[in-house]
Protein backbone atom coordinates (compact mmCIF):
# COMPACT_ATOMS: atom_id res chain seq x y z
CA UNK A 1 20.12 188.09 9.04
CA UNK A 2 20.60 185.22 6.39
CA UNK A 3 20.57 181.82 7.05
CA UNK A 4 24.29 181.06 6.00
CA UNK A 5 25.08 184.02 8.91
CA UNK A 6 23.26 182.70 11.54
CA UNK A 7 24.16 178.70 10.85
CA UNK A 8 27.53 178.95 12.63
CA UNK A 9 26.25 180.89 15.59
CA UNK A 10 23.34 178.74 16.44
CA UNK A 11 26.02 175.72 15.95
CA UNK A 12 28.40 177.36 18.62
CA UNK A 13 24.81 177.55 21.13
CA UNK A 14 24.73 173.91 20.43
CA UNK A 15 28.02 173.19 21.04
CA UNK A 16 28.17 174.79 24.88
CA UNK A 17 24.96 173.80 25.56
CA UNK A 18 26.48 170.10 25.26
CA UNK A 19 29.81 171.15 26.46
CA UNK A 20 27.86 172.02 29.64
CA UNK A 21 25.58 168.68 29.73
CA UNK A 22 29.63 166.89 29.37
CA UNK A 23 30.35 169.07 32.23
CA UNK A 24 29.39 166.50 34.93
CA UNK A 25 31.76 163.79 33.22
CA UNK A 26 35.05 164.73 36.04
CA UNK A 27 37.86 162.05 36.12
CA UNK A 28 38.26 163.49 39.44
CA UNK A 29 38.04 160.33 42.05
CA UNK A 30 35.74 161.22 44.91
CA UNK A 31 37.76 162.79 47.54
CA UNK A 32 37.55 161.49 51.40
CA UNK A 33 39.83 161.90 54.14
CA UNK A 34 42.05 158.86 54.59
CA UNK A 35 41.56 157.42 58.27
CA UNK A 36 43.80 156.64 60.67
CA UNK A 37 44.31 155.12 63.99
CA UNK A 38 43.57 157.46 66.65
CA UNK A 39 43.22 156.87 70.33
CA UNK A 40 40.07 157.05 72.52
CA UNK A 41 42.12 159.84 75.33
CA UNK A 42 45.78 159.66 75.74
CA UNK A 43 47.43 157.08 77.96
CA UNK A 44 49.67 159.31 79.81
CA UNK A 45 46.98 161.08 80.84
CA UNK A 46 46.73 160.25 85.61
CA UNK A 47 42.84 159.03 84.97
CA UNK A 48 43.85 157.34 81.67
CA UNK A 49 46.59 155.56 82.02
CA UNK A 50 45.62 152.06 81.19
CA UNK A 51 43.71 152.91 78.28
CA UNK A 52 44.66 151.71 75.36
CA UNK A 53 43.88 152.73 71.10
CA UNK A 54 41.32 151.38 69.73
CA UNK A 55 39.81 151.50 66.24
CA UNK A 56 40.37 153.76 62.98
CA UNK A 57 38.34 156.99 62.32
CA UNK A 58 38.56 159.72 59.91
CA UNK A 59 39.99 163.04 61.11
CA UNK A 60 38.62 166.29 60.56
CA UNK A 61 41.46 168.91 60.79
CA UNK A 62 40.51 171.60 62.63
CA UNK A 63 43.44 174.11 62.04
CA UNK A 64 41.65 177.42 61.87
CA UNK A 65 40.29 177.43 65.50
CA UNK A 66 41.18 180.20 67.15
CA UNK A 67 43.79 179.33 69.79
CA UNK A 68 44.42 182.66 71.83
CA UNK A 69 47.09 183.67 73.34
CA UNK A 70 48.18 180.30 74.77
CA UNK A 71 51.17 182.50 75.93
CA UNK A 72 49.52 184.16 78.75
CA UNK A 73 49.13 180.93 80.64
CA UNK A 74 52.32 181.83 82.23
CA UNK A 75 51.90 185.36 82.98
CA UNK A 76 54.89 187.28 82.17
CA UNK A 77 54.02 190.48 81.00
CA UNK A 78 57.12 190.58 78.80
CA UNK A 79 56.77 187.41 77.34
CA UNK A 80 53.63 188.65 76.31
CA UNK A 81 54.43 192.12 75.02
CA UNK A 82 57.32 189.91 72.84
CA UNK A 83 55.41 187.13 71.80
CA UNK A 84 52.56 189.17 70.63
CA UNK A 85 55.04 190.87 68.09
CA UNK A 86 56.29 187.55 66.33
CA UNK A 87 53.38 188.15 64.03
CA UNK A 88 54.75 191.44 62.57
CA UNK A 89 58.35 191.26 62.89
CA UNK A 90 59.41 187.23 62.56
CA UNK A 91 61.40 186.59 59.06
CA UNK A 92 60.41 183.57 58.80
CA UNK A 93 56.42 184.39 59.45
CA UNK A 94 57.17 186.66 56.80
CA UNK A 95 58.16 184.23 54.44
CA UNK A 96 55.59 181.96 55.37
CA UNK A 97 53.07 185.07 54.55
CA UNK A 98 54.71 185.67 50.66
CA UNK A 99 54.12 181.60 50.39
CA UNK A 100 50.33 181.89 51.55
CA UNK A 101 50.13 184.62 49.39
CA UNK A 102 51.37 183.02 45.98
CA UNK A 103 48.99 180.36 46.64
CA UNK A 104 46.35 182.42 46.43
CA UNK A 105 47.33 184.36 43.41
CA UNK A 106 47.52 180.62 42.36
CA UNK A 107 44.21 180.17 43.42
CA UNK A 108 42.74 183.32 41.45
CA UNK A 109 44.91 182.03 38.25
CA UNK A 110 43.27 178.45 38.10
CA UNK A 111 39.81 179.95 38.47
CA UNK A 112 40.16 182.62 35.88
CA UNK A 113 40.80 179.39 32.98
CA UNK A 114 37.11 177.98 33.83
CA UNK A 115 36.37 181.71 31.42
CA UNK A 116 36.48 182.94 28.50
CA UNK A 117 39.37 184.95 27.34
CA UNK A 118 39.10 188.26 25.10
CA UNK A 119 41.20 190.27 23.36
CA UNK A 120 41.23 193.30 21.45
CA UNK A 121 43.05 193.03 18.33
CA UNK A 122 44.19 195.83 15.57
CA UNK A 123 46.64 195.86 12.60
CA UNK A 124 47.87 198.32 9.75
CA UNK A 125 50.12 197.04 6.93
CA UNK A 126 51.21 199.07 3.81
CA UNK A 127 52.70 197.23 0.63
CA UNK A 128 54.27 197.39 -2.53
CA UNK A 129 57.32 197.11 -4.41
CA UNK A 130 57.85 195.32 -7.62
CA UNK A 131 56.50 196.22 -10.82
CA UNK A 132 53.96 197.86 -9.74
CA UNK A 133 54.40 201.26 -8.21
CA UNK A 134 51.49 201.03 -6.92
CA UNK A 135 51.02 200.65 -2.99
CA UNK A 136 47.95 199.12 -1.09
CA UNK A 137 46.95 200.09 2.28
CA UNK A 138 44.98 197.08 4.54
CA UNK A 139 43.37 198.52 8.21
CA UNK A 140 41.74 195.35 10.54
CA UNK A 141 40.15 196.21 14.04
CA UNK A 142 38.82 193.10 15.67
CA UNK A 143 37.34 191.33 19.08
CA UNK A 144 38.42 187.78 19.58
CA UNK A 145 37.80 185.23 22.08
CA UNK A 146 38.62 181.58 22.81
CA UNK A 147 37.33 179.66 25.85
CA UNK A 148 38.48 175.84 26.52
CA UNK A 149 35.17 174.31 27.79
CA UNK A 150 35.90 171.77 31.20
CA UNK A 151 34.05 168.85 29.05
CA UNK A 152 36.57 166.41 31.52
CA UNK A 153 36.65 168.29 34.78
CA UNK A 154 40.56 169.23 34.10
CA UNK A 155 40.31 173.08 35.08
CA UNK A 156 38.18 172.13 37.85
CA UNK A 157 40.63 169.44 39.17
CA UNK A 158 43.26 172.04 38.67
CA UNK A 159 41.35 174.53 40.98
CA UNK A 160 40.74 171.79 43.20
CA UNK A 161 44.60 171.05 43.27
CA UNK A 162 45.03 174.89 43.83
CA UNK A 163 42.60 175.14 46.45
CA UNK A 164 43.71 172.17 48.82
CA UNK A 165 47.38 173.69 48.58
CA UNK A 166 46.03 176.98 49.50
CA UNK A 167 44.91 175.60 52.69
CA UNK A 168 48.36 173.62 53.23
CA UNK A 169 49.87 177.17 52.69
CA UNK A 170 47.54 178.41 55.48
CA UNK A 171 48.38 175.25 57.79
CA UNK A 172 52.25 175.67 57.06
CA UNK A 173 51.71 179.86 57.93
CA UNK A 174 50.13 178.82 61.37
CA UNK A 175 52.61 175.58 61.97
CA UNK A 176 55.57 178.90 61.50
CA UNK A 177 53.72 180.99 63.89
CA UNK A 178 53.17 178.59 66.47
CA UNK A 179 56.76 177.46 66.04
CA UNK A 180 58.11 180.77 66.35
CA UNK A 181 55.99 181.36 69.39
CA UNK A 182 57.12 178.31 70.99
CA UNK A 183 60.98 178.95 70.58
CA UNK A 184 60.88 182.28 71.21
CA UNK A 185 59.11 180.86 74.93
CA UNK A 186 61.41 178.56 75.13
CA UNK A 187 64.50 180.38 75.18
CA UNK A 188 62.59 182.91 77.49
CA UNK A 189 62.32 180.68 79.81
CA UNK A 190 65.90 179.32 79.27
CA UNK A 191 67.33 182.95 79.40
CA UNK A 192 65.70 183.45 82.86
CA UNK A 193 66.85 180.08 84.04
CA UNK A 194 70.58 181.44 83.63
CA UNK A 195 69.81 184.64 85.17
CA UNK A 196 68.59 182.65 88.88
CA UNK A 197 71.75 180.15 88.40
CA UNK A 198 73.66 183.07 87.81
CA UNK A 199 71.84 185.20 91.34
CA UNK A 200 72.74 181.67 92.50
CA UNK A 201 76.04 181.21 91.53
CA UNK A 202 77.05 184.92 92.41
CA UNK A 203 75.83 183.98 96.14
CA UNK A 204 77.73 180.95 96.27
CA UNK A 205 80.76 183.05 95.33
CA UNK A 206 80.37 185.12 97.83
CA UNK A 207 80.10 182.48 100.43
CA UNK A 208 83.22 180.98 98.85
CA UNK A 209 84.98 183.90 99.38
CA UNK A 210 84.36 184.48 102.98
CA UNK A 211 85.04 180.76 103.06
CA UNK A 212 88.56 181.53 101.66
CA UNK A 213 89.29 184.32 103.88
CA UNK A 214 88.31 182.19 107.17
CA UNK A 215 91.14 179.59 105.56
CA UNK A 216 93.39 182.00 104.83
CA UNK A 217 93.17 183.71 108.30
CA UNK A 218 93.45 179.72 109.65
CA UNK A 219 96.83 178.81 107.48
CA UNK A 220 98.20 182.13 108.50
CA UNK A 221 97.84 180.87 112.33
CA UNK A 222 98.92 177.69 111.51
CA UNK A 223 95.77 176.12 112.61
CA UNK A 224 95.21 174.86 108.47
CA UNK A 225 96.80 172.81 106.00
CA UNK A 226 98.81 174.85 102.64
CA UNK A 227 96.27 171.77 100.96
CA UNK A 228 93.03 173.70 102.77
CA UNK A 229 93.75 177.24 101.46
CA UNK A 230 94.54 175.34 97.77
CA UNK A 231 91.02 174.03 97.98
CA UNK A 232 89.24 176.68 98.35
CA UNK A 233 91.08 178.71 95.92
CA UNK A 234 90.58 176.14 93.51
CA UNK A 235 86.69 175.97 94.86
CA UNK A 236 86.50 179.53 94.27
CA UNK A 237 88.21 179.95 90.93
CA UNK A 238 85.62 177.01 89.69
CA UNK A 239 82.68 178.83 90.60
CA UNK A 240 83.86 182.08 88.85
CA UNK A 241 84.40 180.00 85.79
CA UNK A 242 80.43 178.43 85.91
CA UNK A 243 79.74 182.48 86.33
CA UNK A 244 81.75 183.57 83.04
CA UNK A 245 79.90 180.53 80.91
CA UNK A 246 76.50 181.18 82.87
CA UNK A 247 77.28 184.93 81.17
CA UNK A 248 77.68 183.32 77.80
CA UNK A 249 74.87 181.20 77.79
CA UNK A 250 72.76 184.29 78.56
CA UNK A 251 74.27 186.05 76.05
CA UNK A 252 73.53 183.14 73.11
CA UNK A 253 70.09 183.20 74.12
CA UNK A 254 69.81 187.21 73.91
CA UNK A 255 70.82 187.07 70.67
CA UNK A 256 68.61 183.97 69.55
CA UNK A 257 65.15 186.14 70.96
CA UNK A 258 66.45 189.42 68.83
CA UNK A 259 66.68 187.03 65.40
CA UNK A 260 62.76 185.73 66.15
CA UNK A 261 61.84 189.21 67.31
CA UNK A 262 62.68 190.26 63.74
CA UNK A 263 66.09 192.72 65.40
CA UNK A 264 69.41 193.14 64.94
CA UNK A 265 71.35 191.08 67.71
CA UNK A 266 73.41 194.11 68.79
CA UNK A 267 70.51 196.36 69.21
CA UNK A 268 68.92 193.87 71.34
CA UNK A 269 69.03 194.07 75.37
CA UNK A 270 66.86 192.00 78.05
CA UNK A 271 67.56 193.12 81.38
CA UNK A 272 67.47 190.70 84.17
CA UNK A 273 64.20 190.41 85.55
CA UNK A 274 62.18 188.23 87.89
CA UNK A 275 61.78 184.60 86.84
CA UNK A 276 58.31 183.48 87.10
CA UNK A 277 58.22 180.34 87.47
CA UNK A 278 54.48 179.63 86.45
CA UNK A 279 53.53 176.31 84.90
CA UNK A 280 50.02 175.71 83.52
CA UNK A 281 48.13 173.34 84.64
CA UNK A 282 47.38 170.04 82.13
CA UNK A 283 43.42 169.38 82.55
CA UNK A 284 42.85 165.88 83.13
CA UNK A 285 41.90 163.72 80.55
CA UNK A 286 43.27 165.99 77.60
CA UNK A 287 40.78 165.12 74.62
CA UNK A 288 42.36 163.53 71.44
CA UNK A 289 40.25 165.92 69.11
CA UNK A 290 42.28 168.63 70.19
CA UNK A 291 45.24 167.00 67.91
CA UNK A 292 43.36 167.94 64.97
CA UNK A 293 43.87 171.69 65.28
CA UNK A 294 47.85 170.83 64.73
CA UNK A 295 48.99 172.76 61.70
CA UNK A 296 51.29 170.03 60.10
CA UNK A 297 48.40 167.95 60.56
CA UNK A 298 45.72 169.90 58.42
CA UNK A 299 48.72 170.82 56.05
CA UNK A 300 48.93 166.69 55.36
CA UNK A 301 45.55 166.23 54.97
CA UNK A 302 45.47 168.94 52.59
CA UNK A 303 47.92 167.63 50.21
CA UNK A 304 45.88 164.23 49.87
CA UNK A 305 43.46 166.65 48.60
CA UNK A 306 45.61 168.06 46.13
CA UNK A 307 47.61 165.09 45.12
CA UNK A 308 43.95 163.46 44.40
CA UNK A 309 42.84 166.43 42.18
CA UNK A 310 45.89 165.63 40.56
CA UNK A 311 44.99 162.37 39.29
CA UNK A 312 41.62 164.03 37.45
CA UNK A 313 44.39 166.05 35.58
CA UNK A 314 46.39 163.21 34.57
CA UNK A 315 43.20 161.33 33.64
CA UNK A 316 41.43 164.19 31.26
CA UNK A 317 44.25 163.48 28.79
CA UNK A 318 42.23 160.30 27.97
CA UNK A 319 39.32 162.54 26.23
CA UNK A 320 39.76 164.64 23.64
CA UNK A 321 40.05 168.92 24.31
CA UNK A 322 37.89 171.28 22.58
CA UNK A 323 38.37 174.90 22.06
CA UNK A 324 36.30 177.42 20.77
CA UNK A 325 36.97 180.47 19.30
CA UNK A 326 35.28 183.96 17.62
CA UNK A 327 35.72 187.01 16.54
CA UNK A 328 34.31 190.15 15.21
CA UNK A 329 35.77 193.34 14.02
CA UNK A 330 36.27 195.42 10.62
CA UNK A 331 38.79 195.57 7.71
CA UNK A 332 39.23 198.47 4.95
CA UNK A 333 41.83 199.88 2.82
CA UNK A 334 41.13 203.65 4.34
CA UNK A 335 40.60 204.38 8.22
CA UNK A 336 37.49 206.31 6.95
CA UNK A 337 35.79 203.50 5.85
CA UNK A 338 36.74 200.77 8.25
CA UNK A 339 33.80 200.89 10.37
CA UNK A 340 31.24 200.44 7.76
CA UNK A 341 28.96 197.77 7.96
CA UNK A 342 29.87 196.34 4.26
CA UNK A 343 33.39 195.98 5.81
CA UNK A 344 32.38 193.50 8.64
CA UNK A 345 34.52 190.19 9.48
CA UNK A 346 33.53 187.28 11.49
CA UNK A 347 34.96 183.66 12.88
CA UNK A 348 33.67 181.12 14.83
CA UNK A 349 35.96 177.86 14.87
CA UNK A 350 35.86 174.58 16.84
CA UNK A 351 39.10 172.94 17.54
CA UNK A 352 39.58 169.38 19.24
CA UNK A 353 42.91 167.39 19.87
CA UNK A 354 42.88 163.25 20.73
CA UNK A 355 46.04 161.69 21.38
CA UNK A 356 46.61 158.21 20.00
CA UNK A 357 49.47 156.48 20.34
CA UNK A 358 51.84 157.53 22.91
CA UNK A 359 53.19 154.54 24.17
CA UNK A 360 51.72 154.76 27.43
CA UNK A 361 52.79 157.50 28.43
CA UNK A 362 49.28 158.60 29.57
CA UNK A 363 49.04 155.83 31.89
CA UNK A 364 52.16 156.02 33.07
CA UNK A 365 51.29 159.58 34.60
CA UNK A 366 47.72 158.76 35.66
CA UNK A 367 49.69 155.97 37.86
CA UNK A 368 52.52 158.43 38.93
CA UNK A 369 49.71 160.45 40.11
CA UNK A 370 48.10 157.49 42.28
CA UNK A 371 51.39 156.67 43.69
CA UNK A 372 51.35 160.30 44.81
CA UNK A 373 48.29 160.05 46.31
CA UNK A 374 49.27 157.23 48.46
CA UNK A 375 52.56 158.88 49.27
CA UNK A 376 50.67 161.65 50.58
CA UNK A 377 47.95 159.81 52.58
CA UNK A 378 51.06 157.58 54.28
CA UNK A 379 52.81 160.72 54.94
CA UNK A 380 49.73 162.24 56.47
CA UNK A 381 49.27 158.83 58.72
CA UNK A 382 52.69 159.14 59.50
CA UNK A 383 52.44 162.75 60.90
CA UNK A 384 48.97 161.99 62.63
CA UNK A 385 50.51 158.72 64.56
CA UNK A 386 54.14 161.29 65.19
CA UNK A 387 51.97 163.92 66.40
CA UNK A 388 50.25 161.02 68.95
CA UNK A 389 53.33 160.50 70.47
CA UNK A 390 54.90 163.80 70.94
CA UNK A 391 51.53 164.40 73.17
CA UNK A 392 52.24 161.12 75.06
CA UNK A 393 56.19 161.94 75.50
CA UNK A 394 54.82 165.55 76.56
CA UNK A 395 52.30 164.08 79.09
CA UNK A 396 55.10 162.08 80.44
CA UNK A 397 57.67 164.53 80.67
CA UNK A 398 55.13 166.95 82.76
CA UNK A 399 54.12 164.22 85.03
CA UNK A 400 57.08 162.89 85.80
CA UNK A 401 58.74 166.60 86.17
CA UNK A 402 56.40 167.25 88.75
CA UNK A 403 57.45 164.47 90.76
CA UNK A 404 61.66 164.97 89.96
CA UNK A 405 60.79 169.11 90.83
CA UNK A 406 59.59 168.21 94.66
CA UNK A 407 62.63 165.39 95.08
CA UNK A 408 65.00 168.42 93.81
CA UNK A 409 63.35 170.70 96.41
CA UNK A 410 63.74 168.56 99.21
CA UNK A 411 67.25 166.97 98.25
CA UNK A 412 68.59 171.06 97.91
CA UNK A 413 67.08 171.75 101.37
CA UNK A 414 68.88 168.61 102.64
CA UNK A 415 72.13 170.02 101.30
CA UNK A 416 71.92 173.48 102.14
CA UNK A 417 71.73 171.71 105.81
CA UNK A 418 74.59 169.80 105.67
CA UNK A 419 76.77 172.96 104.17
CA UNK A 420 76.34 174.84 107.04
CA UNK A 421 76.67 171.93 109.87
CA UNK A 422 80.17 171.34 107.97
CA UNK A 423 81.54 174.77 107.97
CA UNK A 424 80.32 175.12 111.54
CA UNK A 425 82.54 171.41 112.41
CA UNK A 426 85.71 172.54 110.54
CA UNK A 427 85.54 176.27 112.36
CA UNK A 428 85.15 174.07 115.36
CA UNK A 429 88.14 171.84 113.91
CA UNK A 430 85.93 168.11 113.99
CA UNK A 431 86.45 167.54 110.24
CA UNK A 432 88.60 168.30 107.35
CA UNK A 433 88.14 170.83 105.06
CA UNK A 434 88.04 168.18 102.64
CA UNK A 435 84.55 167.08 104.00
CA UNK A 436 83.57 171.19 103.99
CA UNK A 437 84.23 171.50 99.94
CA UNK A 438 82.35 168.00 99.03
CA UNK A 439 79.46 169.45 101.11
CA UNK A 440 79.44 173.01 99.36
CA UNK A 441 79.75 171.29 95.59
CA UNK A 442 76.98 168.56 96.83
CA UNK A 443 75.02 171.77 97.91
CA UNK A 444 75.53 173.85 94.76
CA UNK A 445 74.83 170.91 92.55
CA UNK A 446 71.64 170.79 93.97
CA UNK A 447 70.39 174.07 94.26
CA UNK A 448 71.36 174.39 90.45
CA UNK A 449 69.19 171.18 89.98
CA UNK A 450 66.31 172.63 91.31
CA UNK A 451 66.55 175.77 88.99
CA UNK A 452 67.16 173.60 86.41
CA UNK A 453 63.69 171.26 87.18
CA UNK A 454 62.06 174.12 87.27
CA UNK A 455 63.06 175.40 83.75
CA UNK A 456 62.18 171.98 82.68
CA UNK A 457 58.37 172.01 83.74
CA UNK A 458 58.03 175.34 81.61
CA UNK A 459 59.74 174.35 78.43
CA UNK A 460 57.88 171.03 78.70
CA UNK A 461 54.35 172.69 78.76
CA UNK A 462 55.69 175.09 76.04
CA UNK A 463 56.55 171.49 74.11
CA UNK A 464 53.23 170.47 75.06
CA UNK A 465 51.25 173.48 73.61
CA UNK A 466 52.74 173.03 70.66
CA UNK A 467 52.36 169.14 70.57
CA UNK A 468 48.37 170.04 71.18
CA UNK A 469 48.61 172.39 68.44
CA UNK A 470 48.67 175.63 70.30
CA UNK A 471 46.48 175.58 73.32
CA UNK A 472 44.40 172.80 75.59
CA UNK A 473 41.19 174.55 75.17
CA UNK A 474 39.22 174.67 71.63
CA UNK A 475 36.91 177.33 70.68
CA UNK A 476 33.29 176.09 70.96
């Protein structure tokens, strides 16, 4: 090999052997999850409740922990069966799957520019014309590669930046699934609320009915007022009406389960079925750590993370980029001769680019990029301290349900009481049927409270689940 040949190569060995030594040189601040204010246990909490916040300290989202099947907490074997198909058949799941999945084709992308790239390269050209008849043949056959060294840390920041949003993408799947999950519990719940007011309501009709007749037979003895039988038609047509929107109702909510099941609306049936009205238990003392497995949570932390990579990127345009490149192939006249060793061909090159003057327009987007930053660690405060307080409303709601759900129980028992000393009276003819229909809608309005505190308690644990970020217990 002569010296001129093996100058250039031993100068490209020189040049990536510094390139490498630059390599530690990132622009890249030093990444560290912004801090916020969270409380020592939650004040709405029975044992807690006159503790207050104290102090700032750095989160650690813990997304990926396996919640279970928080589900099952309220055993309904259907729920179950339902729920545990959200995964598979949920559009929007779906889409949330295609997103995770084109950030990690992202992922693979950014990586893949930290190496080299080759290519094959070959070429046949045939001139003339002119003068001269004759006409010249030229045959190349080459290798070529060019490879962008990361003197600044820019590719690295950019797989950084594709990283962190690879694990937003992962938070923002699980936020969909657990959102799903909770709606599709929700108006579960709801749907079997409206079936017992609507056992309820048919009941009451019935009662209402033989109520009417006992008027009727009364007016047509002239015992009762034309006004009594009009009352209890008019009680009676009422109550059909509540059954007819009752049947609606049910009917919206049918069709809102088949869309997050993934299935048409029409092809969709739930047959009335026993409500069970199971409400999990809130441990005492929930821990605040738990808040860190919420999804939207991790997903804000994660964009800090890639809105600071982003700043590195802004900030390598300060330094100048290199490129290398090479190649190494053949050229001949004739295809039989291309190959020969006296027909060799070979590049190496060094290219570098420096901006300057552009009006500072480099700064301007290395201070875009800050402001980014701190957009993204207020917004991820902002979630953190939202997050807080959907547990404390939750807390709230379920203690405070509790209490309303045994004050509904006892007020319905009251009323049922009253209902039948009044119809008893009026057969006897002490009061006015008057006082017999305000006792039977004082009575209904209860007993439909009660159903109704009961449906509350369940969609407020199901709003509490998902305010703890999918269950109360984390894996160990």
């Amino acid at each position: 090999m002569s010296k001129h040949a093996s100058s250039p190569r031993y100068s490209l060995i020189a040049l990536a052997v510094a390139s490498a030594l630059l390599a530690g040189c990132a622009v890249t601040p030093a990444y560290k999850v912004p801090e916020t204010q969270a409380p020592a246990a939650y004040k709405e909490t029975p044992s807690d409740a006159d503790k207050a916040a104290a102090g700032w300290t750095a989160a650690a989202p813990a997304d990926t922990l396996e919640r279970g099947p928080w589900w099952q907490l309220f055993g309904d074997p259907l729920l179950n069966q339902m729920a545990d198909s959200i995964e598979v058949n949920n559009q929007n799941v779906a889409a949330a799957v295609a997103s995770y999945a084109q950030a990690r084709a992202l992922v693979a992308e950014q990586r893949a520019s930290l190496f080299p790239s080759v290519a094959l390269n070959g070429s046949a050209t045939r001139s003339g014309g002119g003068d001269n008849t004759q006409t010249a043949n030229q045959y190349r056959a080459n290798i070529g590669a060019s490879w962008e060294p990361d003197v600044w840390g820019k590719l690295r920041a950019g797989v950084g930046n594709a990283n962190a949003s690879l694990q937003a993408s992962a938070a923002d799947l699980a936020a969909a699934r657990l959102s799903a999950q909770g709606e599709l519990a929700t108006n579960y719940f709801s749907l079997r609320q409206t079936d017992a007011e609507k056992a309820l309501l048919d009941a009451t009709v019935e009662g209402y009915e033989r109520v009417l007749q006992i008027t009727q037979n009364r007016f047509d003895a002239g015992i009762a007022a034309k006004s009594d039988l009009l009352q209890a038609q008019t009680q009676l047509a009422s109550a059909r009406i509540d059954q007819i929107t009752l049947v609606r109702q049910r009917a919206t909510l049918e069709h809102a389960i088949a869309v997050l099941l993934g299935k048409p609306a029409g092809d969709f049936t739930l047959a009335p079925a026993e409500w069970k009205i199971a409400v999990p238990d809130v441990p005492a003392g929930v821990p605040s750590t738990l808040l860190q497995r919420r999804p939207d949570i991790a997903a804000a932390e994660r964009r800090v993370a890639a809105a600071n990579e982003n700043i590195g990127i802004a900030r390598s345009a300060y330094f100048p980029s290199l490129n290398l490149t090479g190649s190494y192939g053949y050229g001949s006249s004739s295809t039989g001769g291309l190959f020969n060793a006296s027909n060799n061909l070979w590049s190496l090159g060094l290219t570098a680019a420096q901006t300057l003057f552009d009006a500072g327009a480099i700064k301007a987007r290395v201070s875009g990029a800050e402001a980014a930053r701190d957009q993204a660690i207020a917004t991820y405060r902002q979630t953190v301290l939202t997050a807080f307080a959907d547990v404390e409303n939750q807390l709230a709601a379920t203690r405070t349900l509790a209490q309303q759900q045994d004050l509904r129980k006892a007020a319905s028992e009251a009323a049922d009481q009253v209902e039948v000393q009044m119809l008893n009276r009026y057969r006897a003819g002490q009061v006015s049927y008057s006082d017999v229909v305000t006792a039977q809608q004082t009575a209904l309005t209860a007993r439909r409270a009660l159903v109704q505190a009961q449906a509350d308690r369940q969609t407020t644990a199901i709003a509490l689940i998902q305010s703890l970020g999918g269950g109360w217990h984390a894996a160990e």
